[in-house]
C-alpha atoms as a PDB file:
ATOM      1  CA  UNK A   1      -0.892   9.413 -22.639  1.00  0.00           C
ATOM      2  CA  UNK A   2      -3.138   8.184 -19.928  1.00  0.00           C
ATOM      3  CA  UNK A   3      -0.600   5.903 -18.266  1.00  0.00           C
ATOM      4  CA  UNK A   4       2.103   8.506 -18.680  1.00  0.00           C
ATOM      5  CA  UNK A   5      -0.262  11.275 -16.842  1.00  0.00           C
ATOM      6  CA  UNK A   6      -1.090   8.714 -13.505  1.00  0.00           C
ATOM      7  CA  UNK A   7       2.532   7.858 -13.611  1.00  0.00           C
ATOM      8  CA  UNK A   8       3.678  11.602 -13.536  1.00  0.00           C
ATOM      9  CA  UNK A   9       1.017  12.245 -11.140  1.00  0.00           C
ATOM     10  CA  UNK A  10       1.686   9.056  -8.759  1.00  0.00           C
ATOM     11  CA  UNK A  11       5.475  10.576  -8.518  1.00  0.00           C
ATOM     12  CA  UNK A  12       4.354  13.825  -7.831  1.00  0.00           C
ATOM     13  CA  UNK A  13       2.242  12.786  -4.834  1.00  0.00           C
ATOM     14  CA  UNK A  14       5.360  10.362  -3.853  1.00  0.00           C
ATOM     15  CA  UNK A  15       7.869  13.171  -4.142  1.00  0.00           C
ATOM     16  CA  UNK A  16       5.870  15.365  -1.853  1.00  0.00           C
ATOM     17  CA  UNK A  17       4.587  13.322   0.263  1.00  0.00           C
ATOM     18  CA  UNK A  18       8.311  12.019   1.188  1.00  0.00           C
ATOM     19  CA  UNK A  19       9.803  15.115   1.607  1.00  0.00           C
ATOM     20  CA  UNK A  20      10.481  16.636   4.517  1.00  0.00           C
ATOM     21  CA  UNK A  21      13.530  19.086   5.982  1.00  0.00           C
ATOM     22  CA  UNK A  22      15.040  16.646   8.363  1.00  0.00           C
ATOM     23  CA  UNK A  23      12.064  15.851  10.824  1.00  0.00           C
ATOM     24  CA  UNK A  24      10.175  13.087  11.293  1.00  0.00           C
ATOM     25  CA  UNK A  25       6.706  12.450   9.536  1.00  0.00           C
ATOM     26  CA  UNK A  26       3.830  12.578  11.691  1.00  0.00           C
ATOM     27  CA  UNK A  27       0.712  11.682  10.930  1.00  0.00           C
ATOM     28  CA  UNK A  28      -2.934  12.764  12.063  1.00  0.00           C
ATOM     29  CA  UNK A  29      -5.586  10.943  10.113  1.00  0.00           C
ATOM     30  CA  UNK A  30      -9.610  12.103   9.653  1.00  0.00           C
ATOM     31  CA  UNK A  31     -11.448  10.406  12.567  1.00  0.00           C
ATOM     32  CA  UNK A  32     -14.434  10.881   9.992  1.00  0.00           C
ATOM     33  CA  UNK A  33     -12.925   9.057   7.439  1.00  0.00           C
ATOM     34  CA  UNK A  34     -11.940   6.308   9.634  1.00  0.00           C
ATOM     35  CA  UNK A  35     -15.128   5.781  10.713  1.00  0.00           C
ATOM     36  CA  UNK A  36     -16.561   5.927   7.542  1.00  0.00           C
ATOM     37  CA  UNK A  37     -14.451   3.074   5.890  1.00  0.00           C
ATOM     38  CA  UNK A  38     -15.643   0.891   8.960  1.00  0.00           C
ATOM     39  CA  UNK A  39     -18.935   1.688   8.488  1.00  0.00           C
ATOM     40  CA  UNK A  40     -18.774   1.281   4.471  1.00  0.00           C
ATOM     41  CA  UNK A  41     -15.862  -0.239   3.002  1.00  0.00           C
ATOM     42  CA  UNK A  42     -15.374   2.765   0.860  1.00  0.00           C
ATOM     43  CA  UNK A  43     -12.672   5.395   1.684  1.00  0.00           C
ATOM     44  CA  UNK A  44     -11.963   7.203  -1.784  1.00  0.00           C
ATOM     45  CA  UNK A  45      -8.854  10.046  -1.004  1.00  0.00           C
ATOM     46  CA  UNK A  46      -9.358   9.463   2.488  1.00  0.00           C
ATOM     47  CA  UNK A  47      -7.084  10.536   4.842  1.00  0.00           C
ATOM     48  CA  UNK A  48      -5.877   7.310   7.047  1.00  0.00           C
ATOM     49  CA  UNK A  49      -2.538   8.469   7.766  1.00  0.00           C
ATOM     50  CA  UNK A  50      -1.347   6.726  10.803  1.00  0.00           C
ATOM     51  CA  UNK A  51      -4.398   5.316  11.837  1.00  0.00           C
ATOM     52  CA  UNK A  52      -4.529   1.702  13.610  1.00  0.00           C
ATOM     53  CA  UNK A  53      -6.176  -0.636  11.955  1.00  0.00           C
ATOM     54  CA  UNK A  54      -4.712  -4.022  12.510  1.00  0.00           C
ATOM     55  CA  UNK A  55      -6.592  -6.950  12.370  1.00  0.00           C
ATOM     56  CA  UNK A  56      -9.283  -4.869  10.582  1.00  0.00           C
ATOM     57  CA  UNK A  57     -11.975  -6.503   7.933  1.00  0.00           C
ATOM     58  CA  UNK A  58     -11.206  -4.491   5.116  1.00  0.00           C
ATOM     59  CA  UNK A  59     -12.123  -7.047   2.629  1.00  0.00           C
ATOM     60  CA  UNK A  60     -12.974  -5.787  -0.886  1.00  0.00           C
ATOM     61  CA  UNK A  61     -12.280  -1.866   0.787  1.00  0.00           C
ATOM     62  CA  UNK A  62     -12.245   0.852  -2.239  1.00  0.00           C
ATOM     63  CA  UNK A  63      -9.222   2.585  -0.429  1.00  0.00           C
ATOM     64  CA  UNK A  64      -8.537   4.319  -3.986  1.00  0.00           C
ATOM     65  CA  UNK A  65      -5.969   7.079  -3.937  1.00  0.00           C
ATOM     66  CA  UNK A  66      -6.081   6.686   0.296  1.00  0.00           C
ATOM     67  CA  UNK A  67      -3.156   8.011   2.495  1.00  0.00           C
ATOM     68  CA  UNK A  68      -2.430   5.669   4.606  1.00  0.00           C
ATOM     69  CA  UNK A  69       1.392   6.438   5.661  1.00  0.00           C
ATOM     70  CA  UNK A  70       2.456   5.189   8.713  1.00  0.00           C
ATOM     71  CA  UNK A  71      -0.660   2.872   9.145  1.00  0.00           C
ATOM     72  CA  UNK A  72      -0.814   0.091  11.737  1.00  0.00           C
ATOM     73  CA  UNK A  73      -2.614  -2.257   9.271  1.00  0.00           C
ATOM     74  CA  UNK A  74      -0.529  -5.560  10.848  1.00  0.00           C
ATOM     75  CA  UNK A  75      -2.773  -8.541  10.036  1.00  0.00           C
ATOM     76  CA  UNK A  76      -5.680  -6.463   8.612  1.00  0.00           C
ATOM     77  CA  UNK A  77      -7.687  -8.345   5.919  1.00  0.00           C
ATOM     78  CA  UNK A  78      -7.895  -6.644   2.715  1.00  0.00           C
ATOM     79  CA  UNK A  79      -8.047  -9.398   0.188  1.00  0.00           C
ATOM     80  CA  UNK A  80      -9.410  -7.977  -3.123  1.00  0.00           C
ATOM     81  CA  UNK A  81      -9.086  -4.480  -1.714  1.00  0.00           C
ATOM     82  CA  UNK A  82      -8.785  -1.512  -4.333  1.00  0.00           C
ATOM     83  CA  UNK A  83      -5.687   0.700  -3.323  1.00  0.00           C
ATOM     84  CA  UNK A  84      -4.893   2.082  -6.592  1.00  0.00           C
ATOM     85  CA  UNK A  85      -2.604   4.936  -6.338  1.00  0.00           C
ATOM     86  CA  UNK A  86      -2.673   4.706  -2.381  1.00  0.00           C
ATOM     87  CA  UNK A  87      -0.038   5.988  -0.170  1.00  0.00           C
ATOM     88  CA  UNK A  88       1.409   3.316   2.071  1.00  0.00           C
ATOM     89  CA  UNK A  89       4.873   4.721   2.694  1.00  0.00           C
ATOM     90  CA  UNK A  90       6.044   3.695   5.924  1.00  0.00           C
ATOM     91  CA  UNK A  91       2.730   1.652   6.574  1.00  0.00           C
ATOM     92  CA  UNK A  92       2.707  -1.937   8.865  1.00  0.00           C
ATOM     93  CA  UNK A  93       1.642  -4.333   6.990  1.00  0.00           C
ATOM     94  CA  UNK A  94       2.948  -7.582   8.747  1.00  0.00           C
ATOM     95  CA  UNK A  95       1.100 -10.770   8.278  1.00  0.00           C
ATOM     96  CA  UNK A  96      -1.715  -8.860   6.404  1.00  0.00           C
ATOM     97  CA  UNK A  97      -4.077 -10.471   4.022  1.00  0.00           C
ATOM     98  CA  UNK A  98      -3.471  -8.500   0.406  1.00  0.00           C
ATOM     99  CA  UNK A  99      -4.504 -11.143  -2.196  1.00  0.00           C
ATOM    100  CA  UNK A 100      -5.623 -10.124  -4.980  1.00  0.00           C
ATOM    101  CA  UNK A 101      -5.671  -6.799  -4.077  1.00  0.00           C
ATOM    102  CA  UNK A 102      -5.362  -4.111  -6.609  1.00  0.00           C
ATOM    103  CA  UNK A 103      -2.124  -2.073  -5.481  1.00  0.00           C
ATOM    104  CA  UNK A 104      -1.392  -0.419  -9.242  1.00  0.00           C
ATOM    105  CA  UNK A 105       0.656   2.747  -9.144  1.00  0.00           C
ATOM    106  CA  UNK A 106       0.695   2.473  -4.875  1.00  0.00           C
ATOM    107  CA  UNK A 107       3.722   3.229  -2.797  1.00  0.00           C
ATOM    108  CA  UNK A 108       4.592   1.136  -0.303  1.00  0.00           C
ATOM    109  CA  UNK A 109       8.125   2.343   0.140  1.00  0.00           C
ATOM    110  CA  UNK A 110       9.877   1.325   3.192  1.00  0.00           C
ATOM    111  CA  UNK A 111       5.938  -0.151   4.110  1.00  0.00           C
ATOM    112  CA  UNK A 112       7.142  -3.500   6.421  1.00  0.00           C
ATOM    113  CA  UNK A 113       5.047  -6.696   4.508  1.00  0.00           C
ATOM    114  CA  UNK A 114       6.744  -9.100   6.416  1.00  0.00           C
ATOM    115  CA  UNK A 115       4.616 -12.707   5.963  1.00  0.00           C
ATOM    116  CA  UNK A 116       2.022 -10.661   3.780  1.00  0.00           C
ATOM    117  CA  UNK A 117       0.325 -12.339   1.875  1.00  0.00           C
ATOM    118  CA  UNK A 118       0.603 -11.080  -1.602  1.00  0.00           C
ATOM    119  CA  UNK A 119      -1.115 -13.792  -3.660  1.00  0.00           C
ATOM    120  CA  UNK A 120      -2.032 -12.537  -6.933  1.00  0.00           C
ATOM    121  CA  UNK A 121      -2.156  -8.870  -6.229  1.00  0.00           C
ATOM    122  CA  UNK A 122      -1.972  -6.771  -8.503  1.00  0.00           C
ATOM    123  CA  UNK A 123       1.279  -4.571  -7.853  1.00  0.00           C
ATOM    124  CA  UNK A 124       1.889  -2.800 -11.296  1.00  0.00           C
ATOM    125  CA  UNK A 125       3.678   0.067 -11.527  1.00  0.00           C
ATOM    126  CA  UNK A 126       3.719   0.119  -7.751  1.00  0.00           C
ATOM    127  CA  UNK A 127       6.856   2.115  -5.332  1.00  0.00           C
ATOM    128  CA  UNK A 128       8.066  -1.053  -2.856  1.00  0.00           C
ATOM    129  CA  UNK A 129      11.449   1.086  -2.756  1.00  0.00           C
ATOM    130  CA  UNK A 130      13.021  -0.442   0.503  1.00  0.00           C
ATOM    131  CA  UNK A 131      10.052  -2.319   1.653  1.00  0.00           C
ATOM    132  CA  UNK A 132      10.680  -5.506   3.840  1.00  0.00           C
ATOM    133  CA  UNK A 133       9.106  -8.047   1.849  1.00  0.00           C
ATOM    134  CA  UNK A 134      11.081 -11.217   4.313  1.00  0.00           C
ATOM    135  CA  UNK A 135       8.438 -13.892   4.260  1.00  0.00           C
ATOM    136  CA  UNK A 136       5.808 -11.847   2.003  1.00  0.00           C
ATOM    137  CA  UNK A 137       3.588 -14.932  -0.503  1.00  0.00           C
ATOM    138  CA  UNK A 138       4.192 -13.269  -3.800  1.00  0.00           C
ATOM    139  CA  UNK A 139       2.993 -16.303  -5.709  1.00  0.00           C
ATOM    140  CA  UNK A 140       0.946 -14.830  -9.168  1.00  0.00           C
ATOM    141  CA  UNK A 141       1.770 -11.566  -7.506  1.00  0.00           C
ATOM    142  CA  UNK A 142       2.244  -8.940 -10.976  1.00  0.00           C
ATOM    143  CA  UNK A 143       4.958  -6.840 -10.463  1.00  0.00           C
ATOM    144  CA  UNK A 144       4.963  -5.401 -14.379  1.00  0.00           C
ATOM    145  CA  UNK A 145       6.891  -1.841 -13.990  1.00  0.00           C
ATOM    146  CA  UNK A 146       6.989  -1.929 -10.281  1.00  0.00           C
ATOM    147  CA  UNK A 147      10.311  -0.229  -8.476  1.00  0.00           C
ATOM    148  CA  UNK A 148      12.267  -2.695  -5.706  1.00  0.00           C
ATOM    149  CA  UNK A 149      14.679  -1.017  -5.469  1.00  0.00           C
ATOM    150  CA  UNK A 150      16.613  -1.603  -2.124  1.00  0.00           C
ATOM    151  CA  UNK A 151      13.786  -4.216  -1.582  1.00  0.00           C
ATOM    152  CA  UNK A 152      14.413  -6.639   0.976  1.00  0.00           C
ATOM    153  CA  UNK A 153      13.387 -10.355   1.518  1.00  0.00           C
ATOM    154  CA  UNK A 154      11.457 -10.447  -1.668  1.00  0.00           C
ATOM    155  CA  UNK A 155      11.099 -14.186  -2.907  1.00  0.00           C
ATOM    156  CA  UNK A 156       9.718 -13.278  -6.645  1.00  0.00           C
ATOM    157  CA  UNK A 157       9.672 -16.997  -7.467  1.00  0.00           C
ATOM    158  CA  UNK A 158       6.030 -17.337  -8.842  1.00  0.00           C
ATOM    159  CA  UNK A 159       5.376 -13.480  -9.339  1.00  0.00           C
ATOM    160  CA  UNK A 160       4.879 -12.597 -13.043  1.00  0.00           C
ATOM    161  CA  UNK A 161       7.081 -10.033 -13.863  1.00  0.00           C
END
């Protein structure tokens, strides 16, 4: 019952999150919550929405249920982050540092992971619904109940499924 609740939940916040009458998303994140997950590594329902954080030490960051669409987070480091449930849609994630990460129930649709490094994250139940995955390390990666659908790039030799 749990599991069926986050699930319904998770596609709730997906579905209206990603809707939108024909214009463009744009995104205005908290310039307090920013500064607090620099300052603390913790960022729990945070709004991050477009903000830039590439090359950022987010290493072991509790980014849980965080909206991050749109995010610059190209080569950030967030190896053994927790962002369960986040929102990623649309987020840059080139060349970032996501292993073991926990990424359960997260969307990532059309997020760009290009040369991410994936390594034994944790990606179950997780939306990578036309992510670009070209290049991504998804060695040990678990992708139990995840959605690729229109996925592209994705090398799953390695990933447990």
């Amino acid at each position: 019952m749990k599991k069926f609740l986050t699930l319904a939940l998770t596609l709730t916040l997906f579905l209206v999150s990603s809707f939108s009458l024909g214009t463009s998303p744009s995104y205005a994140y908290s310039q307090s919550d920013l500064d607090r997950l620099l300052e603390t590594r913790q960022c729990l329902e945070c709004d991050l929405s477009g903000a830039d954080l590439s090359d950022a030490n987010l290493k072991g960051a509790d980014l849980f249920y965080a909206n991050l669409q749109g995010a610059n987070l190209t080569g950030a480091n967030l190896e053994g982050a927790r962002l369960t449930s986040a929102s990623l849609e649309g987020a840059r994630l080139t060349s970032a540092s996501l292993e073991g990460a926990r990424l359960t129930s997260a969307i990532l649709s059309d997020a760009n992971l290009s040369d991410a490094n994936l390594e034994g994250a944790d990606l179950e139940d997780a939306f990578l619904i036309d992510a670009n995955l070209r290049g991504a390390k998804l060695r040990h990666a678990f992708l139990r109940g995840a959605s690729l659908s229109g996925a592209k790039g994705a090398s799953l030799y390695d990933a447990i499924q």
